[in-house]
Protein backbone atom coordinates (compact mmCIF):
# COMPACT_ATOMS: atom_id res chain seq x y z
CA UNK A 1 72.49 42.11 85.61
CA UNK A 2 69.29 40.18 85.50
CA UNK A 3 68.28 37.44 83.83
CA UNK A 4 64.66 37.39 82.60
CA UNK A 5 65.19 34.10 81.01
CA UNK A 6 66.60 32.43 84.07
CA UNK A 7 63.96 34.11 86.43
CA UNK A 8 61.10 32.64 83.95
CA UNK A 9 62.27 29.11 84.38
CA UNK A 10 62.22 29.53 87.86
CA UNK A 11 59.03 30.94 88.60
CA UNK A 12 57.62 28.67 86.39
CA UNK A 13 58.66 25.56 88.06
CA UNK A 14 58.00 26.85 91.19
CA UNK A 15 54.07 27.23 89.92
CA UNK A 16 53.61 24.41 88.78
CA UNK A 17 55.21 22.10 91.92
CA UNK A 18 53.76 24.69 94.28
CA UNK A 19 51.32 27.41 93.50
CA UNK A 20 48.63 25.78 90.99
CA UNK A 21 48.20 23.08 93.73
CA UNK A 22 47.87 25.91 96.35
CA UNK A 23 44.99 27.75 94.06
CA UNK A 24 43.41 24.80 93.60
CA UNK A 25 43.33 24.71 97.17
CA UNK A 26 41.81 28.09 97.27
CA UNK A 27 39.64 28.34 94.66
CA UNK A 28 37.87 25.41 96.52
CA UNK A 29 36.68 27.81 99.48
CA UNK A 30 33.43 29.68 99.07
CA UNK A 31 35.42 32.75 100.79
CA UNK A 32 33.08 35.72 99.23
CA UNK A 33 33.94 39.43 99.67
CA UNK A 34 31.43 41.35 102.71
CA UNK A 35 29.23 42.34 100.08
CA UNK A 36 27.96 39.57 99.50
CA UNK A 37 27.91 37.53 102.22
CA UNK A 38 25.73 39.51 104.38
CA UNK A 39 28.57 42.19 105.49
CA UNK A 40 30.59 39.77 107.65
CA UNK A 41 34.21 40.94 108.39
CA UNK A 42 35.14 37.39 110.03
CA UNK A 43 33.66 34.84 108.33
CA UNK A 44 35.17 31.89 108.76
CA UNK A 45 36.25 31.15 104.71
CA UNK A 46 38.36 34.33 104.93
CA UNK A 47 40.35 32.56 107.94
CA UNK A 48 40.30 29.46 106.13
CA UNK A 49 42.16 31.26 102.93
CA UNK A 50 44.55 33.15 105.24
CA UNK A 51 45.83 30.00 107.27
CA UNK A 52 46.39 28.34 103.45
CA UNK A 53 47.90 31.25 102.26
CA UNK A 54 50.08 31.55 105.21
CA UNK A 55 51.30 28.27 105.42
CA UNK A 56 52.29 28.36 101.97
CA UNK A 57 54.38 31.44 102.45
CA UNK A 58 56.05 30.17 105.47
CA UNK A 59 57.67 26.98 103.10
CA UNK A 60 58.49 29.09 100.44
CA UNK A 61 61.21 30.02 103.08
CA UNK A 62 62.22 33.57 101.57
CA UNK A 63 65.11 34.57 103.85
CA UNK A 64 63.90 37.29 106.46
CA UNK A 65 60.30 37.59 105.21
CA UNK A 66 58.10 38.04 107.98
CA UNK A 67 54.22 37.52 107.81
CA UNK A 68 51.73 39.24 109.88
CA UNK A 69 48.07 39.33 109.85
CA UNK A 70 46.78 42.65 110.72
CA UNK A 71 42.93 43.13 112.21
CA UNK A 72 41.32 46.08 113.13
CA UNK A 73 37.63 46.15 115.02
CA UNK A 74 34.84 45.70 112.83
CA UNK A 75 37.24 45.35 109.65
CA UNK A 76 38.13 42.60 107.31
CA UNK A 77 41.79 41.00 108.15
CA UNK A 78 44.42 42.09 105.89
CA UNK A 79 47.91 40.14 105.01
CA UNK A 80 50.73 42.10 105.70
CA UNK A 81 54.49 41.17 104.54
CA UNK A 82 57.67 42.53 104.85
CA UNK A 83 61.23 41.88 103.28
CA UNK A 84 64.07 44.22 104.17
CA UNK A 85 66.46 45.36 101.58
CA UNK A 86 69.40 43.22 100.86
CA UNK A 87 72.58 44.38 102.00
CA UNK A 88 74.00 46.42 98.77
CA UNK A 89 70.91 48.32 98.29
CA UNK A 90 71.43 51.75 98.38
CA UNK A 91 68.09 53.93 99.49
CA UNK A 92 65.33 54.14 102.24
CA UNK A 93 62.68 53.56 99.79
CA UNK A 94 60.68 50.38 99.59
CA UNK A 95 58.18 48.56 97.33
CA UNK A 96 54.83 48.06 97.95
CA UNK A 97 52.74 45.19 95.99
CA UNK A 98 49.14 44.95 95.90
CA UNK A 99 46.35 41.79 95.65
CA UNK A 100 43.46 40.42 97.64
CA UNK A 101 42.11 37.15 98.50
CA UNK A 102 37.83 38.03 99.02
CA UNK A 103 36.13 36.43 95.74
CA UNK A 104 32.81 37.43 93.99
CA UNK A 105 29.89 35.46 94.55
CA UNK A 106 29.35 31.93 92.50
CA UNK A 107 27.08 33.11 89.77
CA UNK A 108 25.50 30.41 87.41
CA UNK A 109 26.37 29.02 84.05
CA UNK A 110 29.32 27.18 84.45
CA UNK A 111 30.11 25.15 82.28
CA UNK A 112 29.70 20.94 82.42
CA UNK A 113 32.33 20.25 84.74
CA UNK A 114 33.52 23.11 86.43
CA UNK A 115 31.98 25.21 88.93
CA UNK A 116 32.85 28.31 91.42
CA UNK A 117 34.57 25.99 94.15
CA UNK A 118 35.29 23.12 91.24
CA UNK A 119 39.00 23.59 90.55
CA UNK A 120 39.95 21.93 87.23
CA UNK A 121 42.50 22.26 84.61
CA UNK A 122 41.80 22.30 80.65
CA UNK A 123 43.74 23.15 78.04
CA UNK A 124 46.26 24.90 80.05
CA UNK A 125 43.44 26.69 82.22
CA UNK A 126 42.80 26.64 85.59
CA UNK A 127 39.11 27.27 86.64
CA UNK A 128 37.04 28.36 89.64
CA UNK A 129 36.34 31.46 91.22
CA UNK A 130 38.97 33.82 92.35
CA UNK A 131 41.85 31.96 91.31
CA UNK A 132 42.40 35.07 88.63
CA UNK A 133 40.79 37.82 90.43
CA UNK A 134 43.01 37.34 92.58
CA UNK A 135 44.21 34.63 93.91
CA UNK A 136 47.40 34.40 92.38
CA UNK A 137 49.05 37.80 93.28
CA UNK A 138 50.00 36.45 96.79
CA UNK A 139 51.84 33.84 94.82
CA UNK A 140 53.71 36.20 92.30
CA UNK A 141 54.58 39.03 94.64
CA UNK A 142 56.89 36.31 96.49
CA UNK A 143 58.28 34.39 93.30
CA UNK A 144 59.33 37.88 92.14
CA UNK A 145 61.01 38.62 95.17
CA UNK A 146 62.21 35.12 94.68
CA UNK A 147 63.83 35.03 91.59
CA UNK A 148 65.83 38.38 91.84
CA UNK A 149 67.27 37.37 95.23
CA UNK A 150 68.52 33.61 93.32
CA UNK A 151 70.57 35.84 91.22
CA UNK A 152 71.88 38.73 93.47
CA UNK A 153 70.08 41.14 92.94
CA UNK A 154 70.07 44.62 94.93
CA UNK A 155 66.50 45.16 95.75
CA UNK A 156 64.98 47.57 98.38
CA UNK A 157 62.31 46.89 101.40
CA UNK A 158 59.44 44.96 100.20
CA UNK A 159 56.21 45.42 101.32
CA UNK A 160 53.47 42.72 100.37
CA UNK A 161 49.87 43.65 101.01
CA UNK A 162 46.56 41.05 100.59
CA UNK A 163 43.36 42.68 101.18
CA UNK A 164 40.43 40.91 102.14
CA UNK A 165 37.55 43.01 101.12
CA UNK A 166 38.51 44.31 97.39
CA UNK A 167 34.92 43.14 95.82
CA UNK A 168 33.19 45.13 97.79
CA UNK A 169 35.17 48.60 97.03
CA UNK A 170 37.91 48.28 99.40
CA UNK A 171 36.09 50.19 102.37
CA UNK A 172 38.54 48.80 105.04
CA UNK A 173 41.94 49.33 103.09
CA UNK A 174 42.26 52.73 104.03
CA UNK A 175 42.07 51.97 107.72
CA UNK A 176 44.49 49.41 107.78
CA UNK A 177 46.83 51.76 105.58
CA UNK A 178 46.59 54.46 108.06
CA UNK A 179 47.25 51.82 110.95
CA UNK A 180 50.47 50.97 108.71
CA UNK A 181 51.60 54.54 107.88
CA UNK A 182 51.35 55.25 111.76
CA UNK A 183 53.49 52.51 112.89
CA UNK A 184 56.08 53.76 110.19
CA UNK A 185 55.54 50.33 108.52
CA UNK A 186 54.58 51.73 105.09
CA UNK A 187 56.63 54.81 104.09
CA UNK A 188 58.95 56.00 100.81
CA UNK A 189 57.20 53.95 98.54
CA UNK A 190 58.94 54.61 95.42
CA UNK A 191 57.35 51.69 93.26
CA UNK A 192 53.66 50.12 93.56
CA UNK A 193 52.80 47.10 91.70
CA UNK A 194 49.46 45.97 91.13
CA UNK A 195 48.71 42.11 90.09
CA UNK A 196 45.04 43.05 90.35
CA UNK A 197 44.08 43.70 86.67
CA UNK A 198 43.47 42.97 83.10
CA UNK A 199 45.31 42.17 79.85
CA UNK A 200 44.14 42.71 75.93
CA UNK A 201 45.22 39.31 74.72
CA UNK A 202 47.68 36.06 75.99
CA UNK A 203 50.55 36.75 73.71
CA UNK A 204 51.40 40.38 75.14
CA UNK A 205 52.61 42.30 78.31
CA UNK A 206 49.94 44.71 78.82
CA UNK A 207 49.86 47.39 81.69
CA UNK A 208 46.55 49.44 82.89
CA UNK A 209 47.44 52.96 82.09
CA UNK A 210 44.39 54.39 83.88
CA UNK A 211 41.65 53.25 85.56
CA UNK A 212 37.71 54.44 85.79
CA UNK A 213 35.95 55.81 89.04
CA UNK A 214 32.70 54.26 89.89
CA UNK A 215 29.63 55.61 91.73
CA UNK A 216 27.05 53.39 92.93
CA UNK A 217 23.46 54.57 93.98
CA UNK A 218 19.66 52.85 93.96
CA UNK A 219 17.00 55.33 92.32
CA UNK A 220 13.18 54.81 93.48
CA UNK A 221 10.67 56.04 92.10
CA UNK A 222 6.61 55.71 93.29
CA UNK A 223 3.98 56.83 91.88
CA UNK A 224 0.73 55.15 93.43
CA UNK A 225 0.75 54.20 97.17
CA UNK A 226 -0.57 50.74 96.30
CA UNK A 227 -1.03 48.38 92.78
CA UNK A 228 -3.99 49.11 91.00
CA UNK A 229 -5.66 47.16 87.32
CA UNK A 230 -3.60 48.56 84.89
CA UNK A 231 -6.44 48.47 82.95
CA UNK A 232 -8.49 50.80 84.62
CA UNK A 233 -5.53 53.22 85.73
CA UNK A 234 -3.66 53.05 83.05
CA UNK A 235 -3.06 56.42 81.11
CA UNK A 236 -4.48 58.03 84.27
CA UNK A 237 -1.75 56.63 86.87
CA UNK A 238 1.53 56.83 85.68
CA UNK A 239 3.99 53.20 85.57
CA UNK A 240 6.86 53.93 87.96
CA UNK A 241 8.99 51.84 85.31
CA UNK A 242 8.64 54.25 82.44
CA UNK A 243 9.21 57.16 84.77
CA UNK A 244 12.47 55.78 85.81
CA UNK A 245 13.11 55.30 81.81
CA UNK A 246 12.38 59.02 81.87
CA UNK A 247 15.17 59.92 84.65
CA UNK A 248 17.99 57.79 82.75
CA UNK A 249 17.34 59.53 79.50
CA UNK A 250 17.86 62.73 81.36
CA UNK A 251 22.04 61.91 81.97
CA UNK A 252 22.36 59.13 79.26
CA UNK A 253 21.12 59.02 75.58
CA UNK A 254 19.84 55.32 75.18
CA UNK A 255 20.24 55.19 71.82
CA UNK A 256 23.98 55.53 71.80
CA UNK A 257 24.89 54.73 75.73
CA UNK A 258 26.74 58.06 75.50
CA UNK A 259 26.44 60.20 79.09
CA UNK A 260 26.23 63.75 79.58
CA UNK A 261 28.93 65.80 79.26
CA UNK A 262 29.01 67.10 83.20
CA UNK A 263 30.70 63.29 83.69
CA UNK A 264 32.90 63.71 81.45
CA UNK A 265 36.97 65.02 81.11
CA UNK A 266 39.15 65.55 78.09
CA UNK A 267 41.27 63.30 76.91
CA UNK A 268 45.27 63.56 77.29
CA UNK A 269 47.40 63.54 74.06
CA UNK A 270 49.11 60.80 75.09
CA UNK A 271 47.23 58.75 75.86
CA UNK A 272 45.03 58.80 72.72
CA UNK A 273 48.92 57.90 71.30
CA UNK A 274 48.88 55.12 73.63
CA UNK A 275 45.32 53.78 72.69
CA UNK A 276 46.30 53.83 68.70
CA UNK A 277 49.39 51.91 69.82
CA UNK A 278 46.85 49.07 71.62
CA UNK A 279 44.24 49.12 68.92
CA UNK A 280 47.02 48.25 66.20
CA UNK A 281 48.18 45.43 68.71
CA UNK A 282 44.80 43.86 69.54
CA UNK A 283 42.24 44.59 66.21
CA UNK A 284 39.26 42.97 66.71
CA UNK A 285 40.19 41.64 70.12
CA UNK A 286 39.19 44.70 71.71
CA UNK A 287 36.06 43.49 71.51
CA UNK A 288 35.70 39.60 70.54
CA UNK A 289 36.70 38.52 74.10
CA UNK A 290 32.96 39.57 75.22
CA UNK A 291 29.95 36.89 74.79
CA UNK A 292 28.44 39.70 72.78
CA UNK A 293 25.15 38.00 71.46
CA UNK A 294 25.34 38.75 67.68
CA UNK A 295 28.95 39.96 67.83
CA UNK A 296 28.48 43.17 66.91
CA UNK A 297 29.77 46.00 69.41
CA UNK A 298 27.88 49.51 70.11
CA UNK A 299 30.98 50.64 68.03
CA UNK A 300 32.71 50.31 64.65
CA UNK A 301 35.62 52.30 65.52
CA UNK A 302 38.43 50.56 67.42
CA UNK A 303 39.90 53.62 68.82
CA UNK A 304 36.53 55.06 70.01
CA UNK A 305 35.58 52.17 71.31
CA UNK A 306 38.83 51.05 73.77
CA UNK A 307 38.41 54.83 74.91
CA UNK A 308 34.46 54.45 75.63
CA UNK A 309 35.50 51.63 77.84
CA UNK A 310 38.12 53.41 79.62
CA UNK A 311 37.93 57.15 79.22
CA UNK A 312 34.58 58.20 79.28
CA UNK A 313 31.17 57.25 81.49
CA UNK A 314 28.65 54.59 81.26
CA UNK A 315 25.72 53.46 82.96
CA UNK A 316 24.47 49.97 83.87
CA UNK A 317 21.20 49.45 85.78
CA UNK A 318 22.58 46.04 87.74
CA UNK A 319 19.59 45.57 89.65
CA UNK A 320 15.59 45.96 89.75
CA UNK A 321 13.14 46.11 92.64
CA UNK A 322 9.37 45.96 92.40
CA UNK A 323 9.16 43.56 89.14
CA UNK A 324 7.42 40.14 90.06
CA UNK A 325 8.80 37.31 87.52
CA UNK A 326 6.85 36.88 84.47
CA UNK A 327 4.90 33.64 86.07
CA UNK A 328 3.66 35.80 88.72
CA UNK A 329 2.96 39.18 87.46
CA UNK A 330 -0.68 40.06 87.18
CA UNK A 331 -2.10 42.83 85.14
CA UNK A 332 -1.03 45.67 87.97
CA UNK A 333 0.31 48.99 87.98
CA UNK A 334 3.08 48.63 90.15
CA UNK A 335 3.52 51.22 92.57
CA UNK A 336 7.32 52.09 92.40
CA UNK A 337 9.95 50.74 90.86
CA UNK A 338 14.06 50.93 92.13
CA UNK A 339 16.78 50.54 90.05
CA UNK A 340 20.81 50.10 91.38
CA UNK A 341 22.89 51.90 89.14
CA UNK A 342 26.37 51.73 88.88
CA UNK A 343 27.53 54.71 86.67
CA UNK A 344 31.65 54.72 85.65
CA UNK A 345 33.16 57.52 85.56
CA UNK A 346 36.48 58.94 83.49
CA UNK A 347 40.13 58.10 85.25
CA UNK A 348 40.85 61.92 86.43
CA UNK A 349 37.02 62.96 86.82
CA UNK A 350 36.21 64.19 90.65
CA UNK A 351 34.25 61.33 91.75
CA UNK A 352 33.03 63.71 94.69
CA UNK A 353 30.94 66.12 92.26
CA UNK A 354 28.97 62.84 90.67
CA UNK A 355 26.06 62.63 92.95
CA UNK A 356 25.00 66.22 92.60
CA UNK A 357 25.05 66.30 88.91
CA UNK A 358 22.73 63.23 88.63
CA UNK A 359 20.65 64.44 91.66
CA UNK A 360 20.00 67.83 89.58
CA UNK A 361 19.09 66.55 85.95
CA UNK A 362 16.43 63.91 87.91
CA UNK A 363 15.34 66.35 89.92
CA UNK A 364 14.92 68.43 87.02
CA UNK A 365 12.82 65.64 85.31
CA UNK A 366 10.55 64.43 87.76
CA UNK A 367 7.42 64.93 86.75
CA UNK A 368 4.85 66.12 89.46
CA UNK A 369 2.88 63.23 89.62
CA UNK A 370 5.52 61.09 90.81
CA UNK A 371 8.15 60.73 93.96
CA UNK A 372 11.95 60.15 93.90
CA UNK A 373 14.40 58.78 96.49
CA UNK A 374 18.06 58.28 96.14
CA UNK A 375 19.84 56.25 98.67
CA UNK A 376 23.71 57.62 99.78
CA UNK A 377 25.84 56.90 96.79
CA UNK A 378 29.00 54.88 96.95
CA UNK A 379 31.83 56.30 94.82
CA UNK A 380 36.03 55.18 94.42
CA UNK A 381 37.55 58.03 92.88
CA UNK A 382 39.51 56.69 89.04
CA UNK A 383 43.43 56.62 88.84
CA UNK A 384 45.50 57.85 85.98
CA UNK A 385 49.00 56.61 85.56
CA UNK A 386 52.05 59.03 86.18
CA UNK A 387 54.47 59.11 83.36
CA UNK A 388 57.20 56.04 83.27
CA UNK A 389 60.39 57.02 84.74
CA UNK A 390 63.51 55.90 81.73
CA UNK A 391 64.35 53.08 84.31
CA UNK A 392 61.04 51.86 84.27
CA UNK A 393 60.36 52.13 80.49
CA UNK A 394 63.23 50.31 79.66
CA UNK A 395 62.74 47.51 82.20
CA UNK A 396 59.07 47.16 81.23
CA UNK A 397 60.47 47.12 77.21
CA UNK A 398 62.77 43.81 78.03
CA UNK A 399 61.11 41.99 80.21
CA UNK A 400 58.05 42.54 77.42
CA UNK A 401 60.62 41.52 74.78
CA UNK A 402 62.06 38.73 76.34
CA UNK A 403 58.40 36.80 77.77
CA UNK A 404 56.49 37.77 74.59
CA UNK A 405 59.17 37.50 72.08
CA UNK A 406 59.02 40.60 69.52
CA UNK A 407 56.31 42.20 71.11
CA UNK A 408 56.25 45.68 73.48
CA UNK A 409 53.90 46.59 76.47
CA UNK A 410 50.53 47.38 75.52
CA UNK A 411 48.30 49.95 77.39
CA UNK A 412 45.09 49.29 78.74
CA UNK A 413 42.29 51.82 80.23
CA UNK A 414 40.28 49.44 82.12
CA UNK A 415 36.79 49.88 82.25
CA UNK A 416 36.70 48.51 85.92
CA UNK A 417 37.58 50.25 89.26
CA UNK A 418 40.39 49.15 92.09
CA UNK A 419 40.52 52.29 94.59
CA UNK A 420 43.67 51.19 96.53
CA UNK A 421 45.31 52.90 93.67
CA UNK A 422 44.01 56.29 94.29
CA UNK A 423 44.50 55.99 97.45
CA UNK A 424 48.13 55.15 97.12
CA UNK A 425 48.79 58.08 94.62
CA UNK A 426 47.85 61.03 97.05
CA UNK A 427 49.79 59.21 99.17
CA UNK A 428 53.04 59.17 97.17
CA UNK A 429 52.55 61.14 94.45
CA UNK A 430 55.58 60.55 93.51
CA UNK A 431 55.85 56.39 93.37
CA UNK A 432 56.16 55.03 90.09
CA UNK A 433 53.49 52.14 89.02
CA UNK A 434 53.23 48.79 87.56
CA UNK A 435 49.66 47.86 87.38
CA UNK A 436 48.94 44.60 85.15
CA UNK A 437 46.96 41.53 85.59
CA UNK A 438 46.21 37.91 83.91
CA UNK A 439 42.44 38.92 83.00
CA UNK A 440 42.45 38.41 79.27
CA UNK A 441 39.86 37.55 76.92
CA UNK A 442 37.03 35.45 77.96
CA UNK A 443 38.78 34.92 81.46
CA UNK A 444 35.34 36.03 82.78
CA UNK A 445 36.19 37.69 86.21
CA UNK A 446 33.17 38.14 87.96
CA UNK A 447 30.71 35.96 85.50
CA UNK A 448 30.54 32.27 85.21
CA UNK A 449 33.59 30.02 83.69
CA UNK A 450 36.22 32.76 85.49
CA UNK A 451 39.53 31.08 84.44
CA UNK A 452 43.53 31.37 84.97
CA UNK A 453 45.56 31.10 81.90
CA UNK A 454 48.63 29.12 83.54
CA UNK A 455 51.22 30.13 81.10
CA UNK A 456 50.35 33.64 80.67
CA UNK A 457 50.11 34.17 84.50
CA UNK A 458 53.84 32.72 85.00
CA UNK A 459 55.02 35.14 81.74
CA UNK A 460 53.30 38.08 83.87
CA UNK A 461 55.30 37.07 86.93
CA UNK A 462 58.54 36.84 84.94
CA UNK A 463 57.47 40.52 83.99
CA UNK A 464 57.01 41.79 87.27
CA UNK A 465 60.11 40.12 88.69
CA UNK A 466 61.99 42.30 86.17
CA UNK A 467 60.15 45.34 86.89
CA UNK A 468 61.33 45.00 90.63
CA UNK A 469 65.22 44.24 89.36
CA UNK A 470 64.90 47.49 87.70
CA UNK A 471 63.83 49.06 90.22
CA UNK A 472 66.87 47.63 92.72
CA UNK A 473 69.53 48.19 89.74
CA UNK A 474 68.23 51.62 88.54
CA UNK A 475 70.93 53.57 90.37
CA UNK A 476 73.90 51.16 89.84
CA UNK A 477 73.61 49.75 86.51
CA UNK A 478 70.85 52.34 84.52
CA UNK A 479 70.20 50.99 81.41
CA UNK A 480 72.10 47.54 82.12
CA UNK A 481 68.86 45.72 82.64
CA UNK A 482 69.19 42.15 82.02
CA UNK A 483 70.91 42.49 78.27
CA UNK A 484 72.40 38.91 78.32
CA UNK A 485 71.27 37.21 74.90
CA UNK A 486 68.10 38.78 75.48
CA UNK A 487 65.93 40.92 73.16
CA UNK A 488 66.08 45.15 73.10
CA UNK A 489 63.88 47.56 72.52
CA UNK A 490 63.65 51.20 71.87
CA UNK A 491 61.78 53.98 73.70
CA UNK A 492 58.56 52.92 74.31
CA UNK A 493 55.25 53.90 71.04
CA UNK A 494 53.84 56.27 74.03
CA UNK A 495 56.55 58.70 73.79
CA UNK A 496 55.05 61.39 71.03
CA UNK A 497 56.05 64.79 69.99
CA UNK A 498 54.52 67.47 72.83
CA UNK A 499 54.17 64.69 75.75
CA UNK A 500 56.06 67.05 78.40
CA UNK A 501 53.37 68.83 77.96
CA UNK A 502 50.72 66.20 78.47
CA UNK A 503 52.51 65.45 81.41
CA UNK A 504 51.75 68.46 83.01
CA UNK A 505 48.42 68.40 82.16
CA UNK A 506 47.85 64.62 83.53
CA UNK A 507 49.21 65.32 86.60
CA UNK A 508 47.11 68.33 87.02
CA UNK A 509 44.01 66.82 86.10
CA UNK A 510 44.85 63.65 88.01
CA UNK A 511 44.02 65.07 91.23
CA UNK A 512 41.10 67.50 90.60
């Protein structure tokens, strides 16, 4: 049996003599993902993070581990670690846990005293770039691994992978996964876990349930082949600006943000069971963890709301071409405007169809006097959970119960996009997953003031170590998970009346 309790208290001293130094250590590197630092797959800072990273595996002197960094030409590096199965393990099947180590750019408005590559503590808070997106999952794959081999506990091959190129949509992953499937390295993965994601609040165990697509693309629009007084060509000449205005309109309603219905899927059963079951959990806190200016959200309803962020699309110009700053901009009509869109799109919608649907309702509202380019879109298809095997419910239901005391797992459809999951899904379709993360409320990811909740990220761990002694006792000792003077709980809230059914229907939709 496993102890929850006993693996806490180690993982948590092994954090704070050990790992919190370690990010520190890390979060001090300006290591930023190719997309932002001019494409580079060898930049020195990614080196830099791998020889820290390394060296800190080698001491934590996990018996038979073995550590190899994998390169491919004209690729990012990525981390690759294996741990056989201990002896009284019974299976060929393996683990397979998921991070990276490639950071966002710095951004500005940090606060007094803390900065990107400015590690400091307050208030139990580590912060500086990366250190929860995602520096830390290196850390707690290992101190899982760690604390169910301290007490004995079967466990099968464990693989370990760190990507270095995440931020910018994982475009060398799949490379390196082929390279591994070839070699017969990665193979009967029966469990993936994922400490690459969000959480609604610090006081709960929360795993992402689905996650959107995304589709990125830069719209241009011209309409004069040079500037011209806007006060003599205006009302003759058309502004580029308002034509692009015009286009957007034509797949979103800007009054309401709400997109077309051609990019967008109905909703499983079950999971609009799950989202009531978050809602009641979190209140308010669905939304209060955003700086939203007035605090008001675009809606009222809780339940809408968590599924507008997870379930349905959403557009977000990110950046404009063509706009001089205020202090230099003259009274000109511009002659074209460009816009970089990034559009996200429901969990089980076909990513692939995405670009001719938007291409056809522009197209359709150009107006003659104008011209339209769209560059190549980038798209990462969404994931949507398969259903929780009993072996997995009930380990995810203690190790809830005994880091979060009277609480159970909450769901979360995050809003954001991590495409090794979909990839890993029509791979083995039929793994189970464990996809969590330590970005809570205000924890500010890619923004300014991104921050590591210490406590909450060792709770997490304890979690996941759990998950993966379930996993190793599930054939032994089902249902004997870890019951030693430590809280029970039921079947999970998710399981409603008719979910067979939904299951069917998820795993249809989930790959079409």
């Amino acid at each position: 049996m496993y102890s929850v309790q006993r693996g806490f208290s180690e993982i948590s001293e092994n954090f704070d003599k050990t790992i919190i130094p370690t990010l520190e250590e890390y979060i001090r590197i300006p290591n930023s993902s190719p997309s932002f630092n001019g494409g580079k797959y060898d930049e020195p800072e990614t080196e830099q993070v791998i020889e820290l990273f390394s060296a800190w595996v080698k001491n934590a002197n996990i018996p038979n581990l073995s550590l190899e960094v994998r390169r491919l030409p004209q690729r990012t590096p990525l981390m690759f670690m294996e741990i056989p199965a201990s002896a009284d393990y019974e299976g060929s099947d393996c683990v397979l846990m998921y991070g990276h180590l490639d950071k966002q750019p710095p951004f500005e408005g940090w606060h007094d005293g803390t900065g990107p590559y400015t590690p400091v503590i307050k208030e139990g808070r580590l912060y500086g770039r990366g250190g929860a997106d995602d520096g830390y999952a290196i850390f707690g794959s290992v101190e899982a691994l760690r604390a169910l081999q301290s007490q004995n506990i079967p466990h099968s091959r464990v693989l370990i992978l760190i990507e270095a190129c995440e931020e910018s949509g994982s475009p060398d992953l799949p490379a390196h996964l082929d390279s591994l499937v070839q070699e017969g390295k990665v193979k009967d993965v029966s469990l993936v876990v994922c400490l690459d994601s969000g959480a609604g609040s610090y006081d709960a165990f929360y795993l992402t349930a689905s996650i959107r697509g995304m589709f990125m693309i830069t719209l241009t629009v011209q309409t004069l082949t040079e500037g011209v007084h806007s006060g003599g060509a205006g009302n003759i000449c058309a502004d580029s600006f308002r034509v692009i205005r015009h286009l957007l309109s034509s797949i979103e309603d800007e009054k309401t943000g709400q997109m077309i219905p051609e990019l967008q899927v109905e909703l499983p059963h079950y999971r609009l069971e799950q989202n009531k079951h978050t809602c009641a959990i979190l209140g308010e806190r669905i939304y209060d963890g955003f700086p939203l200016v007035n605090g008001i959200p675009m809606e009222t309803n809780l339940e809408t709301l968590a599924l507008n962020r997870g379930w349905r699309a959403s557009l977000t110009v990110t950046g404009i071409d063509g706009l001089p700053a205020i202090a230099k901009a003259g009274n000109v009509l511009r002659p074209q405007t460009s816009v970089k869109l990034s559009i996200r799109l429901p969990p089980t919608y076909d990513h692939t169809k995405a670009f001719e649907v938007i291409k056809k309702k522009f197209e359709a509202a150009l107006p003659p006097y104008a011209r339209m380019e769209l560059t190549p879109p980038v798209t990462a298809k969404g994931w949507d959970a398969p259903a929780s095997e009993p072996w997995l419910e009930e380990a995810l239901n203690r190790s809830a119960a005994a880091m979060f005391p009277g609480s159970k797992p909450g769901f979360i459809f995050e809003g954001g996009s991590i495409p090794f999951l979909g990839m890993l899904q029509d791979m083995f379709p039929a793994a189970q997953f464990c996809v969590t993360g330590v970005l809570g409320p205000h924890s500010n990811a890619h923004g300014p003031n991104e921050f590591l909740d210490i406590e909450y990220c060792k709770r997490v761990v304890g979690c996941v170590a759990a998950v993966v002694a379930g996993h190793g006792l599930r054939a032994k000792t089902a249902g004997n998970l870890g019951r030693e003077n430590e809280p029970q709980l039921g079947a999970a809230e998710a399981r409603v009346e008719g979910a067979k059914e939904d299951k069917l229907v998820h795993q249809k939709m989930a790959f079409h």
